[in-house]
N, C-alpha and C. Protein backbone atom coordinates (compact mmCIF):
# COMPACT_ATOMS: atom_id res chain seq x y z
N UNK A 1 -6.32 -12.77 -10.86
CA UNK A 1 -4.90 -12.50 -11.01
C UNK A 1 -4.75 -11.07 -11.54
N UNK A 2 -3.73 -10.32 -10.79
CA UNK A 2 -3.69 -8.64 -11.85
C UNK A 2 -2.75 -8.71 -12.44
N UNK A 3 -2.57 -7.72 -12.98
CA UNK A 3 -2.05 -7.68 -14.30
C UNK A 3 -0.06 -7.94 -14.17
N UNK A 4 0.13 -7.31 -13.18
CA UNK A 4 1.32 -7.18 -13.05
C UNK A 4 1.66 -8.74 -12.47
N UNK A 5 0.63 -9.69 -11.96
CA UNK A 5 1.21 -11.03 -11.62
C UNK A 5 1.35 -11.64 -12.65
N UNK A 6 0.67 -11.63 -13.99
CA UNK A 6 0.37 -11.97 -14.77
C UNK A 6 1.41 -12.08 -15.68
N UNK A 7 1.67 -10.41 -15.92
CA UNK A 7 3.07 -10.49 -16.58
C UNK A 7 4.50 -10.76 -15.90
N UNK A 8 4.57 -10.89 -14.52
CA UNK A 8 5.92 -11.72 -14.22
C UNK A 8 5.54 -13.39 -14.60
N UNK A 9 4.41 -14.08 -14.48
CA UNK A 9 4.65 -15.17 -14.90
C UNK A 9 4.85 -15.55 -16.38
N UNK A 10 4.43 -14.41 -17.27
CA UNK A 10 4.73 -14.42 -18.29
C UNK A 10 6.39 -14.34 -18.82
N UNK A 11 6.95 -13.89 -17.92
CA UNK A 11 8.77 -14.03 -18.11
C UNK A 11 9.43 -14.65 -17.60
N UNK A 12 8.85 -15.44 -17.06
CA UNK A 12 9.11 -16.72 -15.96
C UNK A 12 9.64 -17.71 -16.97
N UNK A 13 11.09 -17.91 -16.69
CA UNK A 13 11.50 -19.43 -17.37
C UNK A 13 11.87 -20.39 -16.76
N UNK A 14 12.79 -21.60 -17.17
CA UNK A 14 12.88 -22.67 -16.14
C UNK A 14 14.04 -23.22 -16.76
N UNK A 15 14.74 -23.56 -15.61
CA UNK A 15 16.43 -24.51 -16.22
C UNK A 15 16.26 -25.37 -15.46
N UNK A 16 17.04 -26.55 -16.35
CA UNK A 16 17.31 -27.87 -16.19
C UNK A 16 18.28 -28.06 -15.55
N UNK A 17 19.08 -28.17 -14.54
CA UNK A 17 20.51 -27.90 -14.12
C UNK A 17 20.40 -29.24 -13.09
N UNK A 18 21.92 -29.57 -13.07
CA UNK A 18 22.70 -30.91 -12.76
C UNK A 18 23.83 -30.61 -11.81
N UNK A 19 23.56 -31.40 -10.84
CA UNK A 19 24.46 -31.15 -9.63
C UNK A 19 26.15 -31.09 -10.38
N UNK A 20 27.07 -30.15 -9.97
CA UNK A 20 28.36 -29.42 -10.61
C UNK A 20 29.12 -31.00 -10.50
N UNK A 21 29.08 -31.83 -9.88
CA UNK A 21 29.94 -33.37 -9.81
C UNK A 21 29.55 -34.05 -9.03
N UNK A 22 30.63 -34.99 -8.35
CA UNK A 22 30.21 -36.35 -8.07
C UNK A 22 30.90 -35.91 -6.33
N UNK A 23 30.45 -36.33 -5.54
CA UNK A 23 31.24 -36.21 -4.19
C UNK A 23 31.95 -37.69 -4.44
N UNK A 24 33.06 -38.02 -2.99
CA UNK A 24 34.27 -38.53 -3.08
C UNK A 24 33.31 -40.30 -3.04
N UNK A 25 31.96 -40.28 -2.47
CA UNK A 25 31.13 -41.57 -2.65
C UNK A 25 30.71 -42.04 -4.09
N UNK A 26 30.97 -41.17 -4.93
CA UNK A 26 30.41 -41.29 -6.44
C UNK A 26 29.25 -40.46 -6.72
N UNK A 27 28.64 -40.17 -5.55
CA UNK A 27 27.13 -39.92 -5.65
C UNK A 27 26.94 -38.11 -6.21
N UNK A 28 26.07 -37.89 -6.87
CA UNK A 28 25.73 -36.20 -7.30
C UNK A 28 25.85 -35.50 -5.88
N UNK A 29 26.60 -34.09 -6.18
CA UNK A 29 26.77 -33.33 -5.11
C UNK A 29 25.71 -32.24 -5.00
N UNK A 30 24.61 -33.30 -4.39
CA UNK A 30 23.36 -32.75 -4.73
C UNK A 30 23.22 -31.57 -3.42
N UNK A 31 24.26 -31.51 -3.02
CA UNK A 31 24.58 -30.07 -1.53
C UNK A 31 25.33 -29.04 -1.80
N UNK A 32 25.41 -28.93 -3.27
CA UNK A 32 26.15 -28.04 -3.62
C UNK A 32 25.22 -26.98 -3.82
N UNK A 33 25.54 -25.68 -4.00
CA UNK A 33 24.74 -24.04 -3.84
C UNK A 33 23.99 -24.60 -5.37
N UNK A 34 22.63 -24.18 -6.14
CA UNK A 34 22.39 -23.93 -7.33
C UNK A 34 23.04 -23.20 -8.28
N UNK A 35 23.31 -22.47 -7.70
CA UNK A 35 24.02 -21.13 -8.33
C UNK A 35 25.65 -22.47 -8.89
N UNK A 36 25.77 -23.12 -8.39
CA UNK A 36 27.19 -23.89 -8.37
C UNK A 36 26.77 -25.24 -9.95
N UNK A 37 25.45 -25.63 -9.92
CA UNK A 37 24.72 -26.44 -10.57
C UNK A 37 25.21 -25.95 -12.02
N UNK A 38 25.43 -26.86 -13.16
CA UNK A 38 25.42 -27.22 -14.60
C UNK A 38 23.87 -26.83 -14.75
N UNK A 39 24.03 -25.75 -16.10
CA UNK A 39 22.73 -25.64 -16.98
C UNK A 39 22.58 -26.41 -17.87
N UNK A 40 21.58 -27.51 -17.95
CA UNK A 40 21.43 -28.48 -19.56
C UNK A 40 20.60 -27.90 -20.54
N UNK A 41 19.66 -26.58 -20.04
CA UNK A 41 18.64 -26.05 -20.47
C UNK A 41 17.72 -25.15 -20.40
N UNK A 42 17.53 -24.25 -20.96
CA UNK A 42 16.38 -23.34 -20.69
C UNK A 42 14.89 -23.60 -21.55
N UNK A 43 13.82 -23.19 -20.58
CA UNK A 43 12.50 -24.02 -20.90
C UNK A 43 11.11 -22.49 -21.06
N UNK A 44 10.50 -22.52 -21.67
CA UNK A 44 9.48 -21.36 -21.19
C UNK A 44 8.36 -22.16 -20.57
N UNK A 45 8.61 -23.62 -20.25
CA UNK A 45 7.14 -24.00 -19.16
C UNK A 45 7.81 -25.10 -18.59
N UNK A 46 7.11 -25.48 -17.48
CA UNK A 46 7.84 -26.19 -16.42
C UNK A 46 7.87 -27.97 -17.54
N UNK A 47 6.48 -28.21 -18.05
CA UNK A 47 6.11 -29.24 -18.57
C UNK A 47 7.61 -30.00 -19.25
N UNK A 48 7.60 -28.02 -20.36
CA UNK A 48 9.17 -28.97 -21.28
C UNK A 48 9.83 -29.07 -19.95
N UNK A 49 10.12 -28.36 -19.40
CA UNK A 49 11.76 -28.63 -18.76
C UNK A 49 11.73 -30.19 -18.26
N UNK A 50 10.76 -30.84 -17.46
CA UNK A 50 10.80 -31.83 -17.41
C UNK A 50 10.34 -33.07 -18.11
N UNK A 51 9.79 -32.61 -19.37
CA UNK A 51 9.70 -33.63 -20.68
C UNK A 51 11.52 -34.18 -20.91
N UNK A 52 12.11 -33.00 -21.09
CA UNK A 52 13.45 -33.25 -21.56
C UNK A 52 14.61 -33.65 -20.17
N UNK A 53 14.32 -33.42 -19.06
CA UNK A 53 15.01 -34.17 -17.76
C UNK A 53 14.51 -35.94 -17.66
N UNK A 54 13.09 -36.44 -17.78
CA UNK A 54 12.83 -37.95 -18.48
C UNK A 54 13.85 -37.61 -19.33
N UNK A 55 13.92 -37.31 -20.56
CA UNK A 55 14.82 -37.91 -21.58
C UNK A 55 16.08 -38.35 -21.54
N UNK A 56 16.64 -36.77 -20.73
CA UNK A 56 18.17 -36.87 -20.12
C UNK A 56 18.21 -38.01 -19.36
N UNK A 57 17.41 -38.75 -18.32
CA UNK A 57 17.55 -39.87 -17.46
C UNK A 57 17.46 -40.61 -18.29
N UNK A 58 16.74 -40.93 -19.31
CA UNK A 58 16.60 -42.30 -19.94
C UNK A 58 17.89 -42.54 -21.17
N UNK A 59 17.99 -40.89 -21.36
CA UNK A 59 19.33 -41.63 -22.33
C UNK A 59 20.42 -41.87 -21.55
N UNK A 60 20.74 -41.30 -20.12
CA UNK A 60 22.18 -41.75 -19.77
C UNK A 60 21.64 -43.10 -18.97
N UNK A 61 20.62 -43.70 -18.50
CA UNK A 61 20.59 -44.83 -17.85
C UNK A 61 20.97 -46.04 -18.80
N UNK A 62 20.37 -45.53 -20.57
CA UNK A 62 20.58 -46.64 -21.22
C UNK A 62 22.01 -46.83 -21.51
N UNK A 63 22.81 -45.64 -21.64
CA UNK A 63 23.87 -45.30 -21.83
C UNK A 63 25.13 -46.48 -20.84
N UNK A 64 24.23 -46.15 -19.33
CA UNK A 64 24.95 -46.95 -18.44
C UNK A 64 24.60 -48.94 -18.64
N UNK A 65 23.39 -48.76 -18.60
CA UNK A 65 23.12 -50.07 -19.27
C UNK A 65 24.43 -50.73 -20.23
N UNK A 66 23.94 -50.08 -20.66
CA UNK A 66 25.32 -50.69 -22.32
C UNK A 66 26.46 -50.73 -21.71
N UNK A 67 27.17 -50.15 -20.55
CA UNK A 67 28.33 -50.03 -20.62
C UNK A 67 28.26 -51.53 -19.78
N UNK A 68 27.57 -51.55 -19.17
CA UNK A 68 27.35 -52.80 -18.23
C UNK A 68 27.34 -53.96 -18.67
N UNK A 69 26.73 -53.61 -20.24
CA UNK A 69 26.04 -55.03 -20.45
C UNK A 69 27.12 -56.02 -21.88
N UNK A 70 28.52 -55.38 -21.70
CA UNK A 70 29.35 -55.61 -22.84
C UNK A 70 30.98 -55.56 -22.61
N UNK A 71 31.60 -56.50 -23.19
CA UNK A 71 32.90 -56.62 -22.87
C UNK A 71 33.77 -56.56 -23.65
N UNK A 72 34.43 -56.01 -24.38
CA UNK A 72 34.63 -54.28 -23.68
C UNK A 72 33.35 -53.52 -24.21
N UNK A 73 33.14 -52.70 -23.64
CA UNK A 73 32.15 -51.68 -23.10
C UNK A 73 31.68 -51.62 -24.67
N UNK A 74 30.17 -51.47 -25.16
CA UNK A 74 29.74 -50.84 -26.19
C UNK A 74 29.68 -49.61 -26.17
N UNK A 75 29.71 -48.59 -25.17
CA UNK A 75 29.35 -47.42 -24.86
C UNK A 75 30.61 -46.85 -25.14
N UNK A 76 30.50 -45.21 -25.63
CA UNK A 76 31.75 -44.67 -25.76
C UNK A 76 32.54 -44.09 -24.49
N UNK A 77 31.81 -44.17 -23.53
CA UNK A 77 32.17 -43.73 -22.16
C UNK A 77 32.68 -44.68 -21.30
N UNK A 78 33.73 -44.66 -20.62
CA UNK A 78 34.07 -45.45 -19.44
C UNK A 78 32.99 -46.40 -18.67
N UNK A 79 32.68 -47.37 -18.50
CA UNK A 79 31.57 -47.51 -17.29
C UNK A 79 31.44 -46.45 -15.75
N UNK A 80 32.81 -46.33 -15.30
CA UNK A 80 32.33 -44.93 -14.31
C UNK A 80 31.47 -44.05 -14.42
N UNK A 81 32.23 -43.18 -15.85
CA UNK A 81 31.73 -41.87 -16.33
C UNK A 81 29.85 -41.97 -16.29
N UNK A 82 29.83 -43.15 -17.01
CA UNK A 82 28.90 -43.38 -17.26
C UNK A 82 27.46 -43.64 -16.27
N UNK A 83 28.06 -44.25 -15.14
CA UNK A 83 27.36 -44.29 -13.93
C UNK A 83 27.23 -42.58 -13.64
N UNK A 84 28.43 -42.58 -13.71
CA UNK A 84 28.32 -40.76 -12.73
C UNK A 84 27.21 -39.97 -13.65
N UNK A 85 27.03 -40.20 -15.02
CA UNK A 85 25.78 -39.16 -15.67
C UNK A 85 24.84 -39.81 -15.48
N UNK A 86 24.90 -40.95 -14.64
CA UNK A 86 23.08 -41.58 -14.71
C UNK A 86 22.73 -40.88 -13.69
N UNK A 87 23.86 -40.92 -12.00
CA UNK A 87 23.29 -40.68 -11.52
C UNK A 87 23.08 -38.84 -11.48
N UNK A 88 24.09 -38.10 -11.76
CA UNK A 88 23.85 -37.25 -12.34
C UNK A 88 22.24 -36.37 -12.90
N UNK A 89 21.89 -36.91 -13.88
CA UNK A 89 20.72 -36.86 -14.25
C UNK A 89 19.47 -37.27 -14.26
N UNK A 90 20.19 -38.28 -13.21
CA UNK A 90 18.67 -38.79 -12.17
C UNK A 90 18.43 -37.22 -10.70
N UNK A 91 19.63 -36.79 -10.41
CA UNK A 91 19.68 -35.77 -9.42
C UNK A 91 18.84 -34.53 -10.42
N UNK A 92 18.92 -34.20 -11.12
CA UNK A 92 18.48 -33.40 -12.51
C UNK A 92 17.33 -32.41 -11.32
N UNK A 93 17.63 -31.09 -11.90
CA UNK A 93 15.82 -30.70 -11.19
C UNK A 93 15.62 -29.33 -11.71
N UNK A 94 14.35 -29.11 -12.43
CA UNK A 94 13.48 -27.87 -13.34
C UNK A 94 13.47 -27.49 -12.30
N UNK A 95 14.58 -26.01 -12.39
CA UNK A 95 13.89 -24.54 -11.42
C UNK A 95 13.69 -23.35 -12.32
N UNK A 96 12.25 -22.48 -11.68
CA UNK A 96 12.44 -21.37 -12.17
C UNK A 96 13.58 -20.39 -12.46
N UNK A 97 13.24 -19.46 -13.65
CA UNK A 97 14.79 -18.77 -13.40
C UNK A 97 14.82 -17.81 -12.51
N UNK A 98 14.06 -17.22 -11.29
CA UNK A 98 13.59 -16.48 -10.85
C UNK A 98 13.58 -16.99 -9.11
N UNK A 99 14.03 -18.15 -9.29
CA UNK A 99 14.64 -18.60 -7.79
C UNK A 99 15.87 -18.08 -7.55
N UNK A 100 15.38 -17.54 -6.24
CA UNK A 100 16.48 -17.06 -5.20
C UNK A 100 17.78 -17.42 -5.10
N UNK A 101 17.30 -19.25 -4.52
CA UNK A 101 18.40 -19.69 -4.86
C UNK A 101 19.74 -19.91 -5.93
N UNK A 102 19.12 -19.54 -7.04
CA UNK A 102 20.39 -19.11 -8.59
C UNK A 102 21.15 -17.93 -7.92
N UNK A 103 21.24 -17.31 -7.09
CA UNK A 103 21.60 -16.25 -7.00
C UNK A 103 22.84 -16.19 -5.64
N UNK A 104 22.70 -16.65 -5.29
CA UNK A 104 23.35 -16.81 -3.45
C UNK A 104 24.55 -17.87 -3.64
């Protein structure tokens, strides 16, 4: 590796970013531009970024759980809302900050 590859990977970071909403099916508007995508996070290695995207999925799935599993809702969120950040942050995806795509 030379030196100069070396040090761009050395400034190389990584975001956590979440499709901008829900299309009119409910589902993440996972066709939307990146550049259009919610930042949850900035990472200096790919590892964290997706240590903490597991987390984000597991806390809004439980999140949705609960809303499901109680009448009226234990959760402080609507049951919708609540679906929409599961699936949300199941769509979730670590990109470099240095993709093209952020940019267009």
């Amino acid at each position: 590796m030379n030196p100069r590859h070396a040090a761009g990977l050395a400034l190389m970071g990584w975001l956590l970013i979440v499709p901008p909403d829900v299309d009119e099916d409910g589902h993440p508007a996972k066709s939307a531009p990146l550049v259009k995508w919610e930042h949850m996070g900035s990472y200096k290695s790919v590892e964290e970024c997706n240590a903490d995207r597991k987390s984000f999925i597991k806390r809004d799935q439980e999140e949705y759980n609960l809303s499901l599993g109680s009448n009226p809702p234990a959760a402080t969120l609507p049951k919708d809302a609540t679906r929409q950040g599961a699936l949300k942050s199941r769509a979730a995806l670590c990109i470099a900050t240095d993709d093209p795509r952020l940019t267009t």
